[in-house]
C-alpha atoms as a PDB file:
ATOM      1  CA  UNK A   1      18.521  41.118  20.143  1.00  0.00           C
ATOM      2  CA  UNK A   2      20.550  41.502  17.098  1.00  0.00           C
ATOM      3  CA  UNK A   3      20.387  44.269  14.726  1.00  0.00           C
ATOM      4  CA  UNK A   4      17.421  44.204  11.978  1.00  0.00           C
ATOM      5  CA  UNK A   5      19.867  44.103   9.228  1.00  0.00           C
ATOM      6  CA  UNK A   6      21.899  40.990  10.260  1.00  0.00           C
ATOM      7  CA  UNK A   7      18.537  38.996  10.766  1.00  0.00           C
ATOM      8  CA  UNK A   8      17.698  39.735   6.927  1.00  0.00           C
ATOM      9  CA  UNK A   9      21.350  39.157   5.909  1.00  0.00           C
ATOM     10  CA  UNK A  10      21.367  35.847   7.563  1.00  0.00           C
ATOM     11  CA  UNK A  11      17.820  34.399   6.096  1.00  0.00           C
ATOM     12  CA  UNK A  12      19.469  35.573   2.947  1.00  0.00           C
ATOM     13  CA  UNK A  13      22.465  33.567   3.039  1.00  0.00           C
ATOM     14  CA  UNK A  14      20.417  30.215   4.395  1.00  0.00           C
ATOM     15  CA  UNK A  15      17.563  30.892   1.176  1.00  0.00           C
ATOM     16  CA  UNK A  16      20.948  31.286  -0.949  1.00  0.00           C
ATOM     17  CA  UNK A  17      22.572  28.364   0.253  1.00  0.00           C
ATOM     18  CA  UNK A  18      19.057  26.271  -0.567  1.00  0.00           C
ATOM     19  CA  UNK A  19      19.241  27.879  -4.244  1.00  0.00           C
ATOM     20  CA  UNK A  20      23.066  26.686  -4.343  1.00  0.00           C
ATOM     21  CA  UNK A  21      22.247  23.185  -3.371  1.00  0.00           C
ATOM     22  CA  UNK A  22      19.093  23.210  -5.895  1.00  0.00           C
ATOM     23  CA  UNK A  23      21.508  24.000  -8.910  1.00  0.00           C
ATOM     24  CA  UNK A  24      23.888  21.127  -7.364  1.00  0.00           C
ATOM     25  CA  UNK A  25      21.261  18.961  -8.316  1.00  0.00           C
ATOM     26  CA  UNK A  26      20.280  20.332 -11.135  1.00  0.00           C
ATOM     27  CA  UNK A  27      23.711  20.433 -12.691  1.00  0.00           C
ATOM     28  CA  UNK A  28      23.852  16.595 -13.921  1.00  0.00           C
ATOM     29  CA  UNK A  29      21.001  17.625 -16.664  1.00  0.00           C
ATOM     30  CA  UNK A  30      23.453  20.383 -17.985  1.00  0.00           C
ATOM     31  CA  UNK A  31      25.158  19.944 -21.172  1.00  0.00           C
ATOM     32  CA  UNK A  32      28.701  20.394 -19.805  1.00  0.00           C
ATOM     33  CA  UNK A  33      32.564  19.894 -20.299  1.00  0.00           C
ATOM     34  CA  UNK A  34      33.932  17.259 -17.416  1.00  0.00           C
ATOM     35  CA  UNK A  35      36.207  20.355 -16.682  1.00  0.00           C
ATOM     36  CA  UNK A  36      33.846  22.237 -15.962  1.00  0.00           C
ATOM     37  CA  UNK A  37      31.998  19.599 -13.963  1.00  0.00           C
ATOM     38  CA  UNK A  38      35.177  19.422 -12.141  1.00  0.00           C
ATOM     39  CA  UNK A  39      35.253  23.306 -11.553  1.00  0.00           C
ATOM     40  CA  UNK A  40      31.458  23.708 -10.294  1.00  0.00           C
ATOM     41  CA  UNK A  41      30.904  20.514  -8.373  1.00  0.00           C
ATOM     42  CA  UNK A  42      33.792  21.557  -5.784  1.00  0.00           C
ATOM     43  CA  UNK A  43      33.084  25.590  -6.026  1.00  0.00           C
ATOM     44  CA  UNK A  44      29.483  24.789  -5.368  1.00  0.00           C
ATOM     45  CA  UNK A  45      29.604  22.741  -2.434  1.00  0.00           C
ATOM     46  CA  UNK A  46      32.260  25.030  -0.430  1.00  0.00           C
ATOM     47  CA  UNK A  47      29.480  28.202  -1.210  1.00  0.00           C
ATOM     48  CA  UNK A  48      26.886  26.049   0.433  1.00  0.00           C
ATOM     49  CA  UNK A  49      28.651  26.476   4.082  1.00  0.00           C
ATOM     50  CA  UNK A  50      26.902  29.785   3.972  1.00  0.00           C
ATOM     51  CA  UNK A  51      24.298  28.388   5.635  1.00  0.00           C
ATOM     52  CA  UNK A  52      25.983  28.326   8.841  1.00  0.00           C
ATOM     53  CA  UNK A  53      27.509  31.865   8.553  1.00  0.00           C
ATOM     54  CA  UNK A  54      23.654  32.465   8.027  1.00  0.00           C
ATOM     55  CA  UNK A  55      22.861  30.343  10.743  1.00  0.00           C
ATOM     56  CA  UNK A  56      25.265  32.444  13.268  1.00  0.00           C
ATOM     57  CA  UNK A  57      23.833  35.703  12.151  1.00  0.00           C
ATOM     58  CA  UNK A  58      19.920  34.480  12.092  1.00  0.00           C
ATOM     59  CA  UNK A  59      20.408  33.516  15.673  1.00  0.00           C
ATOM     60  CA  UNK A  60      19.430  30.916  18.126  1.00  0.00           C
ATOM     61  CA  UNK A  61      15.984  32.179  18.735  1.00  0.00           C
ATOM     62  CA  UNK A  62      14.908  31.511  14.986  1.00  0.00           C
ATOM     63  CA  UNK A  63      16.619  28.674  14.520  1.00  0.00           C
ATOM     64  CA  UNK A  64      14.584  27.174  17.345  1.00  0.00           C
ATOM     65  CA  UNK A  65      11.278  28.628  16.199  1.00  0.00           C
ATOM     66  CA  UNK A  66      11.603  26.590  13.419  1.00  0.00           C
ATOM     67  CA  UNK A  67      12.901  23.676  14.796  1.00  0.00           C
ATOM     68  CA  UNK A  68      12.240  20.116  12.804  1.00  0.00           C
ATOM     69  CA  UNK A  69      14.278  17.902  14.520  1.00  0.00           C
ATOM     70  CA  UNK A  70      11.120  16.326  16.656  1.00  0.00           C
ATOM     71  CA  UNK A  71       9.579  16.135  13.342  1.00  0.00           C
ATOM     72  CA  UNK A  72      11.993  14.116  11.999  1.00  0.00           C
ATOM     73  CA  UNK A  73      12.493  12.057  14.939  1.00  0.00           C
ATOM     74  CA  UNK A  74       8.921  10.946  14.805  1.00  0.00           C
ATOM     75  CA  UNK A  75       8.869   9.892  11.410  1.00  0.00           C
ATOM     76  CA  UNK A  76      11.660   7.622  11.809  1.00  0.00           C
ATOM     77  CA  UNK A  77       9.937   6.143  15.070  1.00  0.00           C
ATOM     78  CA  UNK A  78       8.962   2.648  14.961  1.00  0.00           C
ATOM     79  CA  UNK A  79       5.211   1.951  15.456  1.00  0.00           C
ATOM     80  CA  UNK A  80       5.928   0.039  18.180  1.00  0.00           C
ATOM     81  CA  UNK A  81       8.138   2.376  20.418  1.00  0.00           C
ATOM     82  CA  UNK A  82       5.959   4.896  23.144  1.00  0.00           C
END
């Protein structure tokens, strides 16, 4: 079991890196320079690999809890596959 404190740091860092990749796609709609397109485009997609350092901290027992992958894999199921 890992400490309380690392738990809350890591769902912290993966609800950060959602908010990062929100103002990714937000940033098109900004009245901006193409420098500074240039300058926030790159800086903003290196912070969102915080995730996985959030990730590592949250653990694999969360990660699992909340586990979407069968999810997913059903939706892209054909109708006709068992």
């Amino acid at each position: 079991m890992k400490p309380k404190f690392l738990r809350i740091l890591g769902i912290a860092l993966i609800i950060f890196s959602w908010i990062i990749w929100g103002v990714i796609f937000i940033l098109p709609f900004l009245k901006l320079t193409i420098r500074q397109y240039a300058l926030a485009y790159p800086v903003l997609f290196a912070a969102t690999s915080i995730f996985w350092v959030g990730a590592a901290l949250v653990g694999k027992e969360l990660i699992q809890k909340y586990n979407l992958l069968p999810k997913i894999k059903k939706w892209f199921k054909r109708s006709g596959d068992n």
